[in-house]
N, C-alpha and C. Protein backbone atom coordinates (compact mmCIF):
# COMPACT_ATOMS: atom_id res chain seq x y z
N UNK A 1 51.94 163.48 -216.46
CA UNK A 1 51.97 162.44 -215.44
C UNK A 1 51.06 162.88 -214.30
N UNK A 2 50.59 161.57 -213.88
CA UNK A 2 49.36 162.44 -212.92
C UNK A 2 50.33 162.54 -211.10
N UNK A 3 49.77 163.13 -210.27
CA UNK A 3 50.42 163.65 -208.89
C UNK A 3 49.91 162.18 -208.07
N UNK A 4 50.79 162.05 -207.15
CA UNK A 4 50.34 161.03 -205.89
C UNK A 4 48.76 161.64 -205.17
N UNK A 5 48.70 162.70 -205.14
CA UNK A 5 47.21 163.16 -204.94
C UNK A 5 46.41 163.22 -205.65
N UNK A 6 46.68 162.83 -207.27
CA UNK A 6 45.03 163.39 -207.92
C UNK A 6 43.59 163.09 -207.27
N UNK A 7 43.05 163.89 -207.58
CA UNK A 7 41.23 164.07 -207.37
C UNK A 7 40.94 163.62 -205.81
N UNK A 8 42.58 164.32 -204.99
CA UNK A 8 41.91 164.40 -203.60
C UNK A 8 42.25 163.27 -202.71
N UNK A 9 43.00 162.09 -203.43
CA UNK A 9 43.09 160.60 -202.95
C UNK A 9 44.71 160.17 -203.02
N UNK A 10 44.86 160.38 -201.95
CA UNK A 10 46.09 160.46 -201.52
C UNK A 10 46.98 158.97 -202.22
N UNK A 11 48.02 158.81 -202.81
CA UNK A 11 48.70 157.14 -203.10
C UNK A 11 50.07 157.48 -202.80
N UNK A 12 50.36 158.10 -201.65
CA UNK A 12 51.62 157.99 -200.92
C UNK A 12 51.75 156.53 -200.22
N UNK A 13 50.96 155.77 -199.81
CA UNK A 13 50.86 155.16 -199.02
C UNK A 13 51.75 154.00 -200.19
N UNK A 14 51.31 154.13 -201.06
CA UNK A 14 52.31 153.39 -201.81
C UNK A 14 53.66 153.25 -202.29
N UNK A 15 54.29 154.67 -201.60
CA UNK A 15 55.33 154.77 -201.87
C UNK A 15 56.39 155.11 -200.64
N UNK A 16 56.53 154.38 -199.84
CA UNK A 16 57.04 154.90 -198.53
C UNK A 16 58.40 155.27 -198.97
N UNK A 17 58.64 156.11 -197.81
CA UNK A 17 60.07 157.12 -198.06
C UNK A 17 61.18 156.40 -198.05
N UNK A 18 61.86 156.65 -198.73
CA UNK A 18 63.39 155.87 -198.89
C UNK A 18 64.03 155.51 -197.19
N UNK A 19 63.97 154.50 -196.59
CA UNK A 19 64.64 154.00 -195.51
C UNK A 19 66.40 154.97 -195.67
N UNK A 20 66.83 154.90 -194.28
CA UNK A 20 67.93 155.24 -194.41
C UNK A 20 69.29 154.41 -193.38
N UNK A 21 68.39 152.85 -193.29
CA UNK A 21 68.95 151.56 -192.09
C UNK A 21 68.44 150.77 -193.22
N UNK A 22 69.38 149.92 -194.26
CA UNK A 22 69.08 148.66 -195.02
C UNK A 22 70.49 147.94 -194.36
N UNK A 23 70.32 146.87 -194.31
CA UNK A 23 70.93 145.65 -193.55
C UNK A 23 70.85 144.25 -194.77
N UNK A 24 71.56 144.02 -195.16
CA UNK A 24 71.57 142.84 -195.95
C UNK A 24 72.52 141.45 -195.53
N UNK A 25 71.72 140.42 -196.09
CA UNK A 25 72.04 138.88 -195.27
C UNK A 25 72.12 137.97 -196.56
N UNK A 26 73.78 137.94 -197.12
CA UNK A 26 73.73 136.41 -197.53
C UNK A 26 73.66 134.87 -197.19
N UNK A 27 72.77 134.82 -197.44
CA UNK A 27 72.37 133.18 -196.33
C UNK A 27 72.89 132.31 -197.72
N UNK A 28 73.65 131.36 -197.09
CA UNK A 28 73.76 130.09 -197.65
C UNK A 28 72.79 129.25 -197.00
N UNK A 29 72.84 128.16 -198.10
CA UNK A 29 71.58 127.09 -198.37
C UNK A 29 71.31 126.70 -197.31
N UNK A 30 70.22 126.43 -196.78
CA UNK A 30 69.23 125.39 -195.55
C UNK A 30 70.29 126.17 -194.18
N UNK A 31 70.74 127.47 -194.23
CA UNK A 31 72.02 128.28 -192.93
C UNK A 31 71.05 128.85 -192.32
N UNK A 32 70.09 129.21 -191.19
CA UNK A 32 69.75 130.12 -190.11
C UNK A 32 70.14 130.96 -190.05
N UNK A 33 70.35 132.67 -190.18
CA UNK A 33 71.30 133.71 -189.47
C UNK A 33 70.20 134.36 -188.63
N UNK A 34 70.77 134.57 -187.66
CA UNK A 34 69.78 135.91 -186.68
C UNK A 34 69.95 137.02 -186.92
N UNK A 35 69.38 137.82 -186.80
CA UNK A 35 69.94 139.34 -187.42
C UNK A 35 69.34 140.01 -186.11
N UNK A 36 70.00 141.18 -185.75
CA UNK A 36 69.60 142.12 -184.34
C UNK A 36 68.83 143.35 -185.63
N UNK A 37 68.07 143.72 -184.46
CA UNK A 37 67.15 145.08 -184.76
C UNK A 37 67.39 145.96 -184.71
N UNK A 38 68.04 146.75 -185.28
CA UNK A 38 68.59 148.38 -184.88
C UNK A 38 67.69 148.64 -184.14
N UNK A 39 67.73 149.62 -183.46
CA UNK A 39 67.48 150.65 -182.38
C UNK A 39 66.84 151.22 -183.10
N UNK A 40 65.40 151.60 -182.34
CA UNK A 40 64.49 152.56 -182.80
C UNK A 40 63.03 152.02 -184.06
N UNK A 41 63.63 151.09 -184.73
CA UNK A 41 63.00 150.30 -185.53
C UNK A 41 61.57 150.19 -184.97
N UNK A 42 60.54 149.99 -186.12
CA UNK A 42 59.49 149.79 -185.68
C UNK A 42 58.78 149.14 -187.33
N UNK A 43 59.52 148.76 -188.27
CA UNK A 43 58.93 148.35 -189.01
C UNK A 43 59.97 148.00 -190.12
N UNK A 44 60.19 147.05 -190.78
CA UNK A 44 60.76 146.24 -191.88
C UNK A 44 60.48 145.81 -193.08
N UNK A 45 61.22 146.50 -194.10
CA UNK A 45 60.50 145.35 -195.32
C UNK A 45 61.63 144.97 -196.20
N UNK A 46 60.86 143.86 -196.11
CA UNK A 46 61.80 142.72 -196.84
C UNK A 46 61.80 142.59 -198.32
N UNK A 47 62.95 142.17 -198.75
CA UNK A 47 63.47 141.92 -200.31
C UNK A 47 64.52 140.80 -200.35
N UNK A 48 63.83 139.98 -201.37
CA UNK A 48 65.27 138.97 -202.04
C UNK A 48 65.23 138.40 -203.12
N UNK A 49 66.13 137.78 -203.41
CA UNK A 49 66.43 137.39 -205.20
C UNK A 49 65.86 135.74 -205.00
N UNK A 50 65.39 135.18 -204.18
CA UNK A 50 65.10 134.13 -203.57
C UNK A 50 64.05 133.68 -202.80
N UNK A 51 63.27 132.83 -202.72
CA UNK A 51 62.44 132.56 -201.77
C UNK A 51 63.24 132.22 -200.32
N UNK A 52 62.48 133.09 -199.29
CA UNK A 52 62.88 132.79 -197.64
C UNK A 52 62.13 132.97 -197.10
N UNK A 53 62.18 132.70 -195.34
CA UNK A 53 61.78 132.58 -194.36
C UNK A 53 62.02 133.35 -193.47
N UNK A 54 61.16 133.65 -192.64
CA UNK A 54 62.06 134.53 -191.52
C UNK A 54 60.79 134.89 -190.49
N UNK A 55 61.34 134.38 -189.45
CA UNK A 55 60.55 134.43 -187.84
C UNK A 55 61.30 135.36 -186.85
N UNK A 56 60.18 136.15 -186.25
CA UNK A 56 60.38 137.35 -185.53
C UNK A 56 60.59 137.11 -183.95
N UNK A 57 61.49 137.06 -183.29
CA UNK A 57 61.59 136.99 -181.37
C UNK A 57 62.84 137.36 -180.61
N UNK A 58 63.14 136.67 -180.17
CA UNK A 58 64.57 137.33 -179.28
C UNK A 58 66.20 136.58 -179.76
N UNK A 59 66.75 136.76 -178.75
CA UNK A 59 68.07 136.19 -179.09
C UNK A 59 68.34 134.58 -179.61
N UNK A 60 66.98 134.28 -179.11
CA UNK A 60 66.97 132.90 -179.77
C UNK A 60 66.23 131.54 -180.33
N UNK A 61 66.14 133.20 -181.07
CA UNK A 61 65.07 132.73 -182.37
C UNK A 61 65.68 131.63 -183.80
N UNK A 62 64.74 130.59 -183.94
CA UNK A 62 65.66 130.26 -185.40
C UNK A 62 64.22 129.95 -186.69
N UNK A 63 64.66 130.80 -187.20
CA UNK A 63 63.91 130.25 -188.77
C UNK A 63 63.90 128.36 -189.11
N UNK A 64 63.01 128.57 -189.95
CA UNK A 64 62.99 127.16 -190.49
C UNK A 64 62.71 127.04 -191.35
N UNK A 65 62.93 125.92 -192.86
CA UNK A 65 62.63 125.85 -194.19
C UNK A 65 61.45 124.09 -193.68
N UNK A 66 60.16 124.71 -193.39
CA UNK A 66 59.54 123.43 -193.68
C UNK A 66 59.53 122.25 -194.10
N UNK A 67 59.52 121.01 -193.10
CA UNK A 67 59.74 119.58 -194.16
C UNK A 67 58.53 118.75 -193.75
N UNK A 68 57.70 119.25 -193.06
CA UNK A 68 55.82 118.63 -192.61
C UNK A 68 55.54 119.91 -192.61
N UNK A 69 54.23 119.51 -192.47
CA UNK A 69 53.14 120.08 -191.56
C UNK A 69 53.89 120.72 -190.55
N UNK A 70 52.89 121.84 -190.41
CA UNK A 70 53.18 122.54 -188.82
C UNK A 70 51.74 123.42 -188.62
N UNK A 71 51.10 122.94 -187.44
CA UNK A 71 49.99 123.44 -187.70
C UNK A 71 49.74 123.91 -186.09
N UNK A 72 50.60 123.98 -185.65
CA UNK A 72 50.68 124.73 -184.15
C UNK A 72 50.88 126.56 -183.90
N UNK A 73 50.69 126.94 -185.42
CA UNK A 73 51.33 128.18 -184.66
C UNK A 73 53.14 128.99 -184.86
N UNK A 74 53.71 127.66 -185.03
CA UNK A 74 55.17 127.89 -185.03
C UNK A 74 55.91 128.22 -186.21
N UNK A 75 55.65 128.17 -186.96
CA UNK A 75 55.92 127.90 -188.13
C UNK A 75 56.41 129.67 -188.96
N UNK A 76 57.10 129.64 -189.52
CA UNK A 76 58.28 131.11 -190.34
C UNK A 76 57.54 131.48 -191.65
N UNK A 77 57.74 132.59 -192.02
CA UNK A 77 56.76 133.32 -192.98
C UNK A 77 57.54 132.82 -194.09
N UNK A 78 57.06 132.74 -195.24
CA UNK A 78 57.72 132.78 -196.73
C UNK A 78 57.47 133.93 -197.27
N UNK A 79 59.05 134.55 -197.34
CA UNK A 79 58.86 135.71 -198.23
C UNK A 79 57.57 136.95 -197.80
N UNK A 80 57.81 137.32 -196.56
CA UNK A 80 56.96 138.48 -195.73
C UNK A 80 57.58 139.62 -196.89
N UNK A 81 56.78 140.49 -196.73
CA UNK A 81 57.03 141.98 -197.09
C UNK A 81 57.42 142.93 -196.24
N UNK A 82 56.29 143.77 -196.35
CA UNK A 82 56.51 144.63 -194.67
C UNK A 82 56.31 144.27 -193.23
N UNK A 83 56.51 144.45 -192.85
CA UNK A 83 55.86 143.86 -191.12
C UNK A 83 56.13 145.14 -190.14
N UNK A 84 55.02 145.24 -189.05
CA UNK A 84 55.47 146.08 -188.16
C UNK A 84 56.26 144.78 -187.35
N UNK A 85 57.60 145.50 -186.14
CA UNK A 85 58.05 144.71 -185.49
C UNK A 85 57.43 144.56 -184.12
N UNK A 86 56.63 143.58 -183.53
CA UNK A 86 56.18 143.24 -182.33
C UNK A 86 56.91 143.75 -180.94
N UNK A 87 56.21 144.37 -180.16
CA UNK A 87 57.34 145.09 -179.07
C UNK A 87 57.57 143.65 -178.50
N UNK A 88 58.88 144.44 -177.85
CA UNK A 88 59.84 142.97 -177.20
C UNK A 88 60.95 142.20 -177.81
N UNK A 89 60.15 142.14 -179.32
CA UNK A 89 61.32 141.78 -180.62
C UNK A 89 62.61 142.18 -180.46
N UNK A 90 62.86 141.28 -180.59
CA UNK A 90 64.57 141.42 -180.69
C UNK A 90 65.64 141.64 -181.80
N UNK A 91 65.52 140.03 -182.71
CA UNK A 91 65.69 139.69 -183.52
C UNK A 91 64.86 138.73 -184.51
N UNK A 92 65.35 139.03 -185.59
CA UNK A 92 64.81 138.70 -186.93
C UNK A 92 65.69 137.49 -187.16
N UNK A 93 65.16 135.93 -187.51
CA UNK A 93 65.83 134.77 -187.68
C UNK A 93 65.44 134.35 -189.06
N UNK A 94 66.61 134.49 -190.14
CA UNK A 94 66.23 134.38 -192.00
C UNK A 94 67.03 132.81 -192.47
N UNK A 95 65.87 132.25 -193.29
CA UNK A 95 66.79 130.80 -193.70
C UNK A 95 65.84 130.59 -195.47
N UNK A 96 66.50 130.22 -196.17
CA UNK A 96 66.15 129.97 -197.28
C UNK A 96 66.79 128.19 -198.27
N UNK A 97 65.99 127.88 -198.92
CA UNK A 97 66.66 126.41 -199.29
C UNK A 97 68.18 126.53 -200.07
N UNK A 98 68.06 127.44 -200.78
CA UNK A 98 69.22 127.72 -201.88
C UNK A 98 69.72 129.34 -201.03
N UNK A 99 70.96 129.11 -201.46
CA UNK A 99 71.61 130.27 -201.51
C UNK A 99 70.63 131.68 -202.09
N UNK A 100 71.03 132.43 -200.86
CA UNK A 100 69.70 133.77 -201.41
C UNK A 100 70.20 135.14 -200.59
N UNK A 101 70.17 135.91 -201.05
CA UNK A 101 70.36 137.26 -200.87
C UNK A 101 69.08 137.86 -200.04
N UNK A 102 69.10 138.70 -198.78
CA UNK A 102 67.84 139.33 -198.18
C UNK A 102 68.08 140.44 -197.74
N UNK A 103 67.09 141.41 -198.11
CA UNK A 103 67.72 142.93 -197.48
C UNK A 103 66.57 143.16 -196.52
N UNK A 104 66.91 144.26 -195.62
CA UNK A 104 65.48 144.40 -194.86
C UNK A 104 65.81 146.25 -194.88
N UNK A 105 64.89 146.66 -195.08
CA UNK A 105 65.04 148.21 -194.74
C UNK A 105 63.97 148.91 -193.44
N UNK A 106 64.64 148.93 -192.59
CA UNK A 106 64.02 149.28 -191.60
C UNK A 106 63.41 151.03 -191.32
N UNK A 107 62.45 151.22 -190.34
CA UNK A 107 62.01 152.63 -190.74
C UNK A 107 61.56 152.51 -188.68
N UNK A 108 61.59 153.97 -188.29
CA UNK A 108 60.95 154.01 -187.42
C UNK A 108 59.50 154.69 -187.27
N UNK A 109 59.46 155.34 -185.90
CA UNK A 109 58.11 155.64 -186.52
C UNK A 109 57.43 156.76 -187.52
């Protein structure tokens, strides 16, 4: 088996270290939840058995499952991966159409 370093070229980057802050959110169908940020956090990645949404701001923040256009700017990610968290961030706001499972594993720096 070859090493995360062969021939000098590092592919750690692909394998980030096991988080030790996972937080999981059963959202029922077309439900909003806010989720708070642990302390110290500086970066998130997301997992689910489901397609979702989820917009990043303060206490009162709400996700949204698209039903137009939105071409202002406002509009909630589908199914983000990693993200660094924006200073100021607060909370994380998750909504999905169907019932869906979301974990986030958070890491600092």
């Amino acid at each position: 088996m070859r090493s995360f370093t062969d021939g000098g070229q590092s592919r750690r980057g692909f394998a980030p270290l096991a988080s030790d802050y996972i937080d999981a959110r059963v959202l029922a169908a077309a439900t909003a939840e806010r989720h708070t940020i642990p302390t110290g956090a500086r970066y998130v990645v997301f997992s689910a058995d489901a397609t979702f949404y989820a917009k990043f701001g303060d206490v009162a923040v709400t996700a949204a499952v698209p039903a137009a256009d939105i071409t202002d700017g406002t509009a909630s990610a589908v199914n983000p991966e990693a993200r660094e968290i924006p200073s100021g961030v607060t909370h994380i706001s998750l909504i999905a159409a169907a019932a869906t499972v979301v974990t986030m594993s958070f890491y600092g720096e």
